[in-house]
Protein backbone atom coordinates (compact mmCIF):
# COMPACT_ATOMS: atom_id res chain seq x y z
CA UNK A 1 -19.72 34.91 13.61
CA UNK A 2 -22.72 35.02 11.02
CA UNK A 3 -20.82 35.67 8.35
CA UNK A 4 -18.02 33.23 9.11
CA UNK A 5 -20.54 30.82 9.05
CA UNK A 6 -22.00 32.25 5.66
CA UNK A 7 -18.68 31.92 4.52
CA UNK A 8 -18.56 28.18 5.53
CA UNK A 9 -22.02 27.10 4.42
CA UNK A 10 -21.01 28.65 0.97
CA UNK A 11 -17.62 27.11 1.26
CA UNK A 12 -19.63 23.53 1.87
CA UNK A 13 -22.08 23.21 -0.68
CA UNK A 14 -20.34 25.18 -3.53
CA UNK A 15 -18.48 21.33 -3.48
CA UNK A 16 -21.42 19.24 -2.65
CA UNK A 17 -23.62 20.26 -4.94
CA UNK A 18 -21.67 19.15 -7.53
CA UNK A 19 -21.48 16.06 -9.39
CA UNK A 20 -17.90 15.69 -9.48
CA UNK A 21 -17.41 15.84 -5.66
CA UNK A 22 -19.71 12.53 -5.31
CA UNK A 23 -18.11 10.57 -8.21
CA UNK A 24 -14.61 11.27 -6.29
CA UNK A 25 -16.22 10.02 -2.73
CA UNK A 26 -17.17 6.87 -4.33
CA UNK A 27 -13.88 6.68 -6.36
CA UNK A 28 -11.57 6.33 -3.52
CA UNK A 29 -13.12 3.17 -1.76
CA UNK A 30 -13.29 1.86 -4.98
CA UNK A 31 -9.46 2.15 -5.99
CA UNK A 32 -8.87 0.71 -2.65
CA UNK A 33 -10.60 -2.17 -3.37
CA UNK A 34 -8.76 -2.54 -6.83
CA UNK A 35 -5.78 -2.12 -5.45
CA UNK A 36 -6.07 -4.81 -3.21
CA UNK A 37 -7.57 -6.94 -5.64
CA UNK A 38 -5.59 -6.23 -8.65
CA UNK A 39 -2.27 -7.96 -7.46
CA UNK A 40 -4.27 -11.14 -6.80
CA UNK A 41 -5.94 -11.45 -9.78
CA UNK A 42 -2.52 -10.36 -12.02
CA UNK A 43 -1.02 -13.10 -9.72
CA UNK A 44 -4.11 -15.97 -10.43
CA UNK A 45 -5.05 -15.05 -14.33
CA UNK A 46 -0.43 -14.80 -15.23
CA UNK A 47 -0.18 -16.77 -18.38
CA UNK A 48 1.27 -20.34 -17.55
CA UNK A 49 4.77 -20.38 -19.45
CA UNK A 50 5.18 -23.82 -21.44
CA UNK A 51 8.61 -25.15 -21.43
CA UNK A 52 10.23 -28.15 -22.83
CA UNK A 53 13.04 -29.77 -21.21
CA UNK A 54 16.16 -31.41 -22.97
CA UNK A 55 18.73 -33.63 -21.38
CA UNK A 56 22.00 -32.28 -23.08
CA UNK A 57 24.20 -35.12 -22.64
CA UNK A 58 24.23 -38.56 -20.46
CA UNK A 59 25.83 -36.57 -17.82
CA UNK A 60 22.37 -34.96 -17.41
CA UNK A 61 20.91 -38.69 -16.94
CA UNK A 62 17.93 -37.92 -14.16
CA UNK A 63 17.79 -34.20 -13.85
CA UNK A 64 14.99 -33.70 -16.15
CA UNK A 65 12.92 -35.95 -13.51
CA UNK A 66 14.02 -34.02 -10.78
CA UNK A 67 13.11 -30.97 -11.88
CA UNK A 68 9.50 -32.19 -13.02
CA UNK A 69 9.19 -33.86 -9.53
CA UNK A 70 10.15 -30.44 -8.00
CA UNK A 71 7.57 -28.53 -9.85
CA UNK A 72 5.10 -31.20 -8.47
CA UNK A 73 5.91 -30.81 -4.69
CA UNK A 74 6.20 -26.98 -4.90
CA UNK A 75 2.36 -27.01 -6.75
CA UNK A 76 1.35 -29.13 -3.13
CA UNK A 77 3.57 -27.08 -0.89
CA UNK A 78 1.21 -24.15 -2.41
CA UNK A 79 -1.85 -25.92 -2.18
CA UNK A 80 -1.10 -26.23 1.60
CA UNK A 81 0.08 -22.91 2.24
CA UNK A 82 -3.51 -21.71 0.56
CA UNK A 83 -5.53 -24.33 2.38
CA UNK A 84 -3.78 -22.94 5.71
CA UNK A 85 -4.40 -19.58 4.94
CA UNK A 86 -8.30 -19.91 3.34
CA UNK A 87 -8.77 -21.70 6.88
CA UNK A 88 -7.41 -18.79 8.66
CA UNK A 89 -9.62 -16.15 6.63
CA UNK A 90 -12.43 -18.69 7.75
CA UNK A 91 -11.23 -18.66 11.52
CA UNK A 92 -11.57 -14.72 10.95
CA UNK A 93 -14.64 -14.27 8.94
CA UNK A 94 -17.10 -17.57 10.01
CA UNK A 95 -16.97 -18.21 5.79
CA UNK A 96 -16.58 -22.12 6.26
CA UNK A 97 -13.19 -23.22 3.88
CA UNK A 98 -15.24 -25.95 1.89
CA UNK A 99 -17.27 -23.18 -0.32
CA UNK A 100 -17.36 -22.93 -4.39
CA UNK A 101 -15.01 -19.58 -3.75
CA UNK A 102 -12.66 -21.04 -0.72
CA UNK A 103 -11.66 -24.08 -2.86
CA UNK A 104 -11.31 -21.60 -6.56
CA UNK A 105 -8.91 -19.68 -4.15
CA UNK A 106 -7.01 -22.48 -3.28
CA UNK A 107 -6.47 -23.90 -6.84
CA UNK A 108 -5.52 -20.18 -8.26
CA UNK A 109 -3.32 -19.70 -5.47
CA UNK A 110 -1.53 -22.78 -5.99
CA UNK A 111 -1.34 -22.68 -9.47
CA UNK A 112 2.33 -22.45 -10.48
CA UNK A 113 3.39 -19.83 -13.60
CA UNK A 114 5.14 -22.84 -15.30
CA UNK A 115 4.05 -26.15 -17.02
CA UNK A 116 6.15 -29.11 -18.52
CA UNK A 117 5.59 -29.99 -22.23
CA UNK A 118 6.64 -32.60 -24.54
CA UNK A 119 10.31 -31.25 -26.48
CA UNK A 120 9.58 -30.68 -29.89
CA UNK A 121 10.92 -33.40 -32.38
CA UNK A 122 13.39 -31.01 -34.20
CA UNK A 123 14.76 -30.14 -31.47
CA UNK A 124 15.47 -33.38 -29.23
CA UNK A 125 16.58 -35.15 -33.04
CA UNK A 126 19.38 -31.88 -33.66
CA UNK A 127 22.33 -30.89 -31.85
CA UNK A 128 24.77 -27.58 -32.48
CA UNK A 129 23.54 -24.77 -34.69
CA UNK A 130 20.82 -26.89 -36.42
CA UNK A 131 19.17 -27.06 -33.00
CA UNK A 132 19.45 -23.31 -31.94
CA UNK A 133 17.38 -22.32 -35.38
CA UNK A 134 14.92 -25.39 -34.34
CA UNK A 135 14.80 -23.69 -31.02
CA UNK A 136 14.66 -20.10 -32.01
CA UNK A 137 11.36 -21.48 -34.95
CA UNK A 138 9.48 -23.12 -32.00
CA UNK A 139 10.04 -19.68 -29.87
CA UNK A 140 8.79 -17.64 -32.61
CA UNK A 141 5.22 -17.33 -32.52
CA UNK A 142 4.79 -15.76 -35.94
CA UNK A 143 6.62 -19.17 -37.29
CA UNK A 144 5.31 -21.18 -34.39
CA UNK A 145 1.67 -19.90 -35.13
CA UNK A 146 0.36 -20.93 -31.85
CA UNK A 147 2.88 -20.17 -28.91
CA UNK A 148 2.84 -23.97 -27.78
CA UNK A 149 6.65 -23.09 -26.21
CA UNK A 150 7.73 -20.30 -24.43
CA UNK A 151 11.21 -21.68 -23.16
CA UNK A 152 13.42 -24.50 -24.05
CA UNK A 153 15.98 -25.47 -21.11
CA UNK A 154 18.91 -27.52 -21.90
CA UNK A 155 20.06 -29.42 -19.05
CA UNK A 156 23.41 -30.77 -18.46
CA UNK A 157 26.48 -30.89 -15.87
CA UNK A 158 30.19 -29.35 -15.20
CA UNK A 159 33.13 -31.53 -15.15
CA UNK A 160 32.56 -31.91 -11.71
CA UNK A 161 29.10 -33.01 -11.66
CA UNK A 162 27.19 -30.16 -10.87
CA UNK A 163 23.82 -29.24 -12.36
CA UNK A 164 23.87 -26.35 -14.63
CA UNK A 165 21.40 -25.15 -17.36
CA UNK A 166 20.86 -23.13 -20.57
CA UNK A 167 17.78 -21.26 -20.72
CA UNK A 168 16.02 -19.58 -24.07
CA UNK A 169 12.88 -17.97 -23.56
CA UNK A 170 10.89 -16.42 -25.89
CA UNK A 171 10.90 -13.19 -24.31
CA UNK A 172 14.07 -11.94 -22.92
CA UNK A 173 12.54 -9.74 -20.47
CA UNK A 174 11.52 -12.92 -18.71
CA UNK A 175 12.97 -14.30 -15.79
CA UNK A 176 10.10 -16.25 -14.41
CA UNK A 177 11.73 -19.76 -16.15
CA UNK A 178 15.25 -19.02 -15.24
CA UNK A 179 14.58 -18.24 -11.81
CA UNK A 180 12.87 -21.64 -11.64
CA UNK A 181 15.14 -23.58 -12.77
CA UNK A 182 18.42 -21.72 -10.86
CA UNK A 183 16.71 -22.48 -7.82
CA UNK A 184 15.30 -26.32 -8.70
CA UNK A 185 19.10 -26.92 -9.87
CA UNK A 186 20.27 -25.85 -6.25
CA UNK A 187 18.46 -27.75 -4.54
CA UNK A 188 19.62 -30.45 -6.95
CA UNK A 189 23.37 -30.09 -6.18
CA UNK A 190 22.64 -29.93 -2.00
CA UNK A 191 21.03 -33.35 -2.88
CA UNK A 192 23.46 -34.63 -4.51
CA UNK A 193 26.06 -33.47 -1.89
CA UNK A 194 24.05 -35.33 0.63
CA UNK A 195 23.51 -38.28 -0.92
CA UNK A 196 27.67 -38.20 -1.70
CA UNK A 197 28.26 -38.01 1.94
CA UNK A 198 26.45 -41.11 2.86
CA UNK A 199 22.78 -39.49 3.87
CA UNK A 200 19.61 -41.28 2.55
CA UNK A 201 17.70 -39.47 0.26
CA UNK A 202 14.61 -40.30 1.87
CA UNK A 203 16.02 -38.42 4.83
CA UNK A 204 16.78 -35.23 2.43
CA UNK A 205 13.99 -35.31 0.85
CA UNK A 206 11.72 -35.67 4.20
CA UNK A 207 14.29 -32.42 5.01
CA UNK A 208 13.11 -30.64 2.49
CA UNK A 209 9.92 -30.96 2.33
CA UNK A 210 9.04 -29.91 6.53
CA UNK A 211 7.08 -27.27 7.16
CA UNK A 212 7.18 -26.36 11.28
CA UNK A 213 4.13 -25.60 12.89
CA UNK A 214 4.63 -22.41 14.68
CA UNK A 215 2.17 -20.63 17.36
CA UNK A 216 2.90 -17.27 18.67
CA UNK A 217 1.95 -16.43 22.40
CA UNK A 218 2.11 -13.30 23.75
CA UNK A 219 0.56 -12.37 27.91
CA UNK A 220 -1.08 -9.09 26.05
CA UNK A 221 -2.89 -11.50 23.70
CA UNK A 222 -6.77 -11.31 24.69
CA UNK A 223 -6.60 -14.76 26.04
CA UNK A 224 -3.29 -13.94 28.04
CA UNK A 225 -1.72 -16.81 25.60
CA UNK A 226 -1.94 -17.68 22.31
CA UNK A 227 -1.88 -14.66 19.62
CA UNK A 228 -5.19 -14.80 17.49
CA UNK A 229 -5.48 -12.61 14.59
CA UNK A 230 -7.91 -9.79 16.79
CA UNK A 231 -4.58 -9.41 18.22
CA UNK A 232 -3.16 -8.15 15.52
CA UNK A 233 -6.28 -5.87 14.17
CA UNK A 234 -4.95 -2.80 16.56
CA UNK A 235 -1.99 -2.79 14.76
CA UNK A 236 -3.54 -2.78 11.05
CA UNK A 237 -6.23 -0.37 12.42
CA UNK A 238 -3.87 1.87 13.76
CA UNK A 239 -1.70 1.76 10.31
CA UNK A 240 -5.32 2.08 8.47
CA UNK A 241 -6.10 5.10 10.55
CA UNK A 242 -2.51 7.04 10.14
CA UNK A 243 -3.08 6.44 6.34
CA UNK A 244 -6.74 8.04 6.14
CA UNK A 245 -6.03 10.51 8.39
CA UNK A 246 -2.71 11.71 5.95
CA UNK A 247 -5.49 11.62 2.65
CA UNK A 248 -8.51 13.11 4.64
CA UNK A 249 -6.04 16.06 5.30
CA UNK A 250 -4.25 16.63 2.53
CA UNK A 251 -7.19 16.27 0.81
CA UNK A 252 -9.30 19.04 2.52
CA UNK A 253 -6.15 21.16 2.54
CA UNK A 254 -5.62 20.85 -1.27
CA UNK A 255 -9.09 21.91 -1.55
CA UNK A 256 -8.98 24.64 0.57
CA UNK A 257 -5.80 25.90 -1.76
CA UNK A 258 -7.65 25.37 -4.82
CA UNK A 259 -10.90 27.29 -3.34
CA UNK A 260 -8.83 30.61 -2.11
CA UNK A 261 -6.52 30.61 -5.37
CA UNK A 262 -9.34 30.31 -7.45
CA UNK A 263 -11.54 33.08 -6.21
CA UNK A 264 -8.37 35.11 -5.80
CA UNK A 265 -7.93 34.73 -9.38
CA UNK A 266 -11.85 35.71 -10.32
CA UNK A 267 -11.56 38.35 -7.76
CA UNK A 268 -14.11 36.90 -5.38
CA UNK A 269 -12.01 37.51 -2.80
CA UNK A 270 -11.97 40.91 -3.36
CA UNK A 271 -15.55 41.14 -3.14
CA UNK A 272 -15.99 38.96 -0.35
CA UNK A 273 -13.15 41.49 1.70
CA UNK A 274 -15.50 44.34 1.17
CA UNK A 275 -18.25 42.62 3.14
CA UNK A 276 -16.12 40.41 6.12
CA UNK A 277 -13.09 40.63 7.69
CA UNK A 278 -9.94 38.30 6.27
CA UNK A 279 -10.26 36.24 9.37
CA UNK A 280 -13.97 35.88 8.98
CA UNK A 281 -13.33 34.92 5.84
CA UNK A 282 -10.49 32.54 6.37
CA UNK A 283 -12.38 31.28 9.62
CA UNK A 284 -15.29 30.36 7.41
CA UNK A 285 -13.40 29.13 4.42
CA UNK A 286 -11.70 26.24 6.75
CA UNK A 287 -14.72 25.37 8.44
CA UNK A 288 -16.95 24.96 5.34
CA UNK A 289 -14.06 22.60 4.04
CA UNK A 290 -13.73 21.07 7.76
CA UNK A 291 -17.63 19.78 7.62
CA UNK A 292 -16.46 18.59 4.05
CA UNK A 293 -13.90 16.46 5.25
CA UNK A 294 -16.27 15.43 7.91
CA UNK A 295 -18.80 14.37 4.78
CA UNK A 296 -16.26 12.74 3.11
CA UNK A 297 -14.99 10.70 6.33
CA UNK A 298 -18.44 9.74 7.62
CA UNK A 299 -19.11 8.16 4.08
CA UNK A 300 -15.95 6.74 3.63
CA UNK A 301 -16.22 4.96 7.03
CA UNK A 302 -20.02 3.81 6.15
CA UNK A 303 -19.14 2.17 3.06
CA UNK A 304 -16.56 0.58 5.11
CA UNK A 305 -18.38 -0.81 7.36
CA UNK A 306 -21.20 -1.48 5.09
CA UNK A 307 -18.60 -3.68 3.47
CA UNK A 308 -17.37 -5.34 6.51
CA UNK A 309 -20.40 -6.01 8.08
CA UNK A 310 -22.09 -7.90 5.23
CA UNK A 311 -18.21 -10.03 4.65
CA UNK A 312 -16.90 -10.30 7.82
CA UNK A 313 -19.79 -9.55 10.96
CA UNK A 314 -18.00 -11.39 13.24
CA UNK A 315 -14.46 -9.17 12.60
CA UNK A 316 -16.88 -5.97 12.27
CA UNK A 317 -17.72 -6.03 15.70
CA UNK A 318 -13.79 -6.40 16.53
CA UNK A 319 -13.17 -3.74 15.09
CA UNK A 320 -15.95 -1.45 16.44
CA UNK A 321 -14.99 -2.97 19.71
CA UNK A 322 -11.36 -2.13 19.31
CA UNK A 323 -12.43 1.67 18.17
CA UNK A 324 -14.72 2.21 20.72
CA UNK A 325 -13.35 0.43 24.06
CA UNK A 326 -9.45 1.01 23.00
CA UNK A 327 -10.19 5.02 22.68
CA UNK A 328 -8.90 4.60 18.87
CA UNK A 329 -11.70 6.53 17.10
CA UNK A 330 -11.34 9.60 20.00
CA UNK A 331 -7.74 9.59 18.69
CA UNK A 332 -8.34 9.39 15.55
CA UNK A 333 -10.77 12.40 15.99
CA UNK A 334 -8.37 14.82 18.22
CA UNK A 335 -5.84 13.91 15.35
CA UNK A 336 -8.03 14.85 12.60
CA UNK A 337 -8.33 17.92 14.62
CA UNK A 338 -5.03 18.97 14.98
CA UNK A 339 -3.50 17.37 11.60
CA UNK A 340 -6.19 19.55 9.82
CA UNK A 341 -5.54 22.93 11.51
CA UNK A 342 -2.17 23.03 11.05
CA UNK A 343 -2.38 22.19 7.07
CA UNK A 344 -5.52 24.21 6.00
CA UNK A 345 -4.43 27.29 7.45
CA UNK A 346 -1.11 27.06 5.66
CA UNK A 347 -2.78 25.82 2.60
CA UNK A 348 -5.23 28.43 2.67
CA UNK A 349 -2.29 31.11 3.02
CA UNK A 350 -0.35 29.80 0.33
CA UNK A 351 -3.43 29.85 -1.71
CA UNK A 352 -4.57 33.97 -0.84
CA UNK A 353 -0.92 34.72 -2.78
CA UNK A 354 -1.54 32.48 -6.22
CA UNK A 355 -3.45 32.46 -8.80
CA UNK A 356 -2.74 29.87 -10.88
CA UNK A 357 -1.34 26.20 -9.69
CA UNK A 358 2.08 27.24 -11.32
CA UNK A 359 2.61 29.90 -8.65
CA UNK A 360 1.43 27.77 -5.75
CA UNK A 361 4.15 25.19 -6.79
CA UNK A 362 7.29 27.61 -5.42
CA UNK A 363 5.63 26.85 -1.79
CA UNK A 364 4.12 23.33 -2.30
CA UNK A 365 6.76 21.62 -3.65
CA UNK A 366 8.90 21.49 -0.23
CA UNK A 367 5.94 20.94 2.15
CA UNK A 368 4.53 17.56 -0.30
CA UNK A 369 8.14 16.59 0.33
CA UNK A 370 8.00 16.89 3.90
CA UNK A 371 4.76 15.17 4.03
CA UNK A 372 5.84 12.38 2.02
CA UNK A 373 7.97 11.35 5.12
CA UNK A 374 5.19 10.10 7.37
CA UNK A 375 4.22 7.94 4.63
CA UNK A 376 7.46 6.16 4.33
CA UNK A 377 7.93 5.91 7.48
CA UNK A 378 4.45 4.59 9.09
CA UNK A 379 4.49 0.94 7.72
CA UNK A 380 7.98 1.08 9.83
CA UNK A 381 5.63 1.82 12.68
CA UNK A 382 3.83 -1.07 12.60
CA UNK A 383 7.22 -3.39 12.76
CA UNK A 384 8.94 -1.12 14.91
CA UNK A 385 6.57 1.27 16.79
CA UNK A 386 9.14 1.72 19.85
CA UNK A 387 12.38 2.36 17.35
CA UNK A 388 14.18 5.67 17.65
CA UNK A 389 13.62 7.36 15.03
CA UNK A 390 10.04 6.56 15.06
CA UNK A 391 9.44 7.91 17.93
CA UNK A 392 11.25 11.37 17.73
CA UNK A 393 9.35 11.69 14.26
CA UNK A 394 6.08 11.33 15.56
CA UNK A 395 6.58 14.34 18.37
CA UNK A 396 7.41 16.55 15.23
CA UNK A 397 4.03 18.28 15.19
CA UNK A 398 3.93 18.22 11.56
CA UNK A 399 4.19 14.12 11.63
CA UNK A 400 2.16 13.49 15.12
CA UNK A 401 -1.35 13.11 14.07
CA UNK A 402 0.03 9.84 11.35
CA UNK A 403 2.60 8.85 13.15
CA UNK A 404 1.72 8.79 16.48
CA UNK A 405 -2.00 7.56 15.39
CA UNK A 406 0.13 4.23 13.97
CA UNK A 407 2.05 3.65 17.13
CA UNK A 408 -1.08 3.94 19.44
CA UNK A 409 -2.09 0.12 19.12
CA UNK A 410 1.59 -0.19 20.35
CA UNK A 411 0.86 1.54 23.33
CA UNK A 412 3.45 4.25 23.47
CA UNK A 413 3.84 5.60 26.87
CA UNK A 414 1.11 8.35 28.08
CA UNK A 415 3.52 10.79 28.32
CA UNK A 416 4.51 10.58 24.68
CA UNK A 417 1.03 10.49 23.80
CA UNK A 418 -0.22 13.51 25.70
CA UNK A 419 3.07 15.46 24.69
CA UNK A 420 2.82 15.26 21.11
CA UNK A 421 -0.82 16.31 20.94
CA UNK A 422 0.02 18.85 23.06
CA UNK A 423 2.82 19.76 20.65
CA UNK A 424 0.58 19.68 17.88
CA UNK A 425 -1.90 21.73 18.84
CA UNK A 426 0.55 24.66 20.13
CA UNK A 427 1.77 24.32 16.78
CA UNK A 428 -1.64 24.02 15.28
CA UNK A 429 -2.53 27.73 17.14
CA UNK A 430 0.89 29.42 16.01
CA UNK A 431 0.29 27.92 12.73
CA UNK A 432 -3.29 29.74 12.16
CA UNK A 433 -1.81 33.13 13.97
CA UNK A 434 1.21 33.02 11.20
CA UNK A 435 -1.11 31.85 8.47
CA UNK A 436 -4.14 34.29 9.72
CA UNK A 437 -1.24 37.17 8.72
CA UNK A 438 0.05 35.69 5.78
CA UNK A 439 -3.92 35.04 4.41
CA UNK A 440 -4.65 39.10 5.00
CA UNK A 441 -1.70 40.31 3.53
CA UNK A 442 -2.09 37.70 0.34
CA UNK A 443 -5.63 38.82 0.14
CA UNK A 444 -4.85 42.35 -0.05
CA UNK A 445 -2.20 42.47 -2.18
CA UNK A 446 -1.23 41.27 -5.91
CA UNK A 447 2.61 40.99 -4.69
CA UNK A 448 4.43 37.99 -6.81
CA UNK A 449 4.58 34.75 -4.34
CA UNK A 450 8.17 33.74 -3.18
CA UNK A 451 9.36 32.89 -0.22
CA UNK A 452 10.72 36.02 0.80
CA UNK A 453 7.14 37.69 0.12
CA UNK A 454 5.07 34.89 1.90
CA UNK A 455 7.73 35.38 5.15
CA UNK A 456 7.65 39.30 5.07
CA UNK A 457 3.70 38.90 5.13
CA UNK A 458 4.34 36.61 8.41
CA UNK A 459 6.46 38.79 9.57
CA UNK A 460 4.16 42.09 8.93
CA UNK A 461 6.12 43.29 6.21
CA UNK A 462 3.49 44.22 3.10
């Protein structure tokens, strides 16, 4: 026991005395925020295409106006939709929706990715070919010097009175106009219809423009009636939790592979044999990485809540309340358990027979596939936490601790629950006997990894 915990203490600060291992701590909360962020602010800083709209014809009498009017009521359909939802973040957070930042969020959220501007002369004075070169000039921003155009859209109607358009953008890898202006011209043409068939255009237009209020009650809501967003925070915890739990592992796993193939390739592990047993050794080399992971999580969660707290106090306590009284963080904890058992041991085997990352790829390859399942599939748990094939994934051992960790806020019945951790960990023991055999026989032995050679050693065979 005293040199499996050698082993481990060895194991643990060979990693956190470096500098590396801290700048990669910090570096995962921080791509999490830019990846949240990053969509947002591609969404609120997209350059504003300027396009020029031409009447082709005085069958296109009125459709210019329309589609200007549309692009009005769809930039205050937005700035509703944002107000609604800045209110909502300010039901959530107690951040009242009349601050500097609410009301910037608003306006960049309802900011549209087009903007009307005057036709140039050459081209509203011009018609056939002379017009397409005065078109293709003012799209050319080496002749145009300053890109004051980015489309031109030529507006006109069939022979039976629909609405159709011709579109020339400056990029043609650029949709963003056309899809505009196919769907303004729709709702054109339904407007048209209706007014045809004797309905009053203030009645379409009223049509149109209604938004229904719609509130969701539920008898498991906290209240018993109404569905608040604490609610719905299980469910996003729950996700949250399968998809840190799936890194966390993996993670320590991988390093636990790169440890072992490394100090099988410097002959460490040699040394190390001549002084403890390969259980000790493999004993000590997964617990040293287990109190890693355990460093790693613990800081991970403060920042997290560090973060929170200081946004959101008011939804930090919901969510401690919800980890706490709801049993989530036990779970989360028995998962960790199991989840990391099962992979390190495996790892670590695979690892005792390579020494270089090209040889560990004949194993790894087919188990990152297999793992990349439970990713796909967990968002589907938070839709659909009772479907099927959800649940007969998450009693596959290999799947339960993500799986099953996403479908908890769901409350899945207790005998699901208790059978797939009991699953897991049965698997979890037969999974360090298999890779306990596998680990001694890679340790001892330069034999080529395959495999054939990595199931003989399970098997016994040297």
């Amino acid at each position: 026991m005293k040199r499996t915990l050698l082993i481990a203490r060895r194991e643990y600060f060979a990693y956190t005395k470096t500098v590396g291992f801290w700048l990669s701590l910090l570096a995962f909360p921080l791509f999490a925020v830019l990846g949240g962020a990053i969509p947002i602010l591609i969404r609120t800083t997209e350059p504003v295409r300027a396009v020029a709209l031409v009447e082709d014809g005085p069958q296109a009498t009125g459709l210019a106006a329309f589609v200007r009017n549309a692009l009005e009521s769809e930039t205050a359909r937005r700035a509703a939709v944002a107000m609604e939802a800045t209110e909502k973040a300010a039901e959530a957070t107690g951040v009242p929706p009349t601050t500097g930042a609410a009301q910037g969020a608003v306006a960049s959220l309802s900011r549209t990715r087009i903007r009307f501007v005057d036709t140039p002369g050459d081209i509203a004075s011009t018609t056939g070919a002379d017009r397409d070169a005065a078109v293709r000039r003012a799209l050319d921003d080496e002749v145009a010097g300053q890109n004051a155009v980015d489309a031109v859209v030529f507006l006109t109607r069939d022979t039976e009175g629909r609405p159709e358009a011709r579109v020339w953008s400056a990029r043609a890898s650029d949709d963003t106009v056309e899809d505009y202006i196919r769907d303004t011209l729709r709702s054109a043409n339904r407007r048209t219809v209706f007014e045809a068939a004797g309905i009053d255009p203030a009645v379409v237009t009223a049509t149109e423009s209604f938004r229904p209020k719609v509130t969701v009650f539920s008898p498991s809501s906290a209240s018993g009636g109404e569905v608040s967003f604490r609610d719905k925070l299980p469910a996003v915890i729950g996700l949250a939790g399968g998809f840190l739990l799936w890194s966390l592992i993996i993670t320590g796993a991988s390093i636990l592979l790169n440890s072992v193939m490394e100090e099988k390739s410097n002959k460490i592990l040699e040394v190390l044999l001549s002084s403890a047993s390969a259980t000790e050794i493999l004993a000590g080399k997964v617990l040293g990485v287990a109190l890693l992971t355990i460093t790693v999580m613990v800081a991970w969660g403060g920042i997290g809540a560090a973060g929170l707290i200081a946004a959101a106090p008011e939804q930090a306590a919901n969510v401690g309340h919800i980890l706490m009284q709801d049993g989530l963080l036990a779970y989360f904890a028995i998962f960790m358990l199991g989840g990391y058992l099962m992979y390190a041991v495996l790892f670590a085997a695979i690892g005792a027979f390579c020494e270089t990352p090209r040889d560990a790829q004949t194993l790894m390859g087919p188990i990152m596939m297999i793992l990349v399942i439970p990713i796909m599939t967990m968002t589907l748990a938070l839709e659909s936490p009772d479907a099927p094939v959800i649940r007969i994934l998450s009693l596959v051992p290999l799947f339960t601790p993500f799986l099953m960790m996403a479908r908890l806020p769901a409350d899945p019945p207790l005998i699901e629950v208790i059978g797939a951790m009991a699953g897991m960990f049965g698997f979890a023991l037969l999974m360090v006997w298999l890779s306990g055999r596998a680990f001694r026989a890679g340790a001892l032995s330069d034999v080529k990894l395959s495999w054939k050679s990595f199931m003989g050693a399970i098997r016994g065979n040297r």
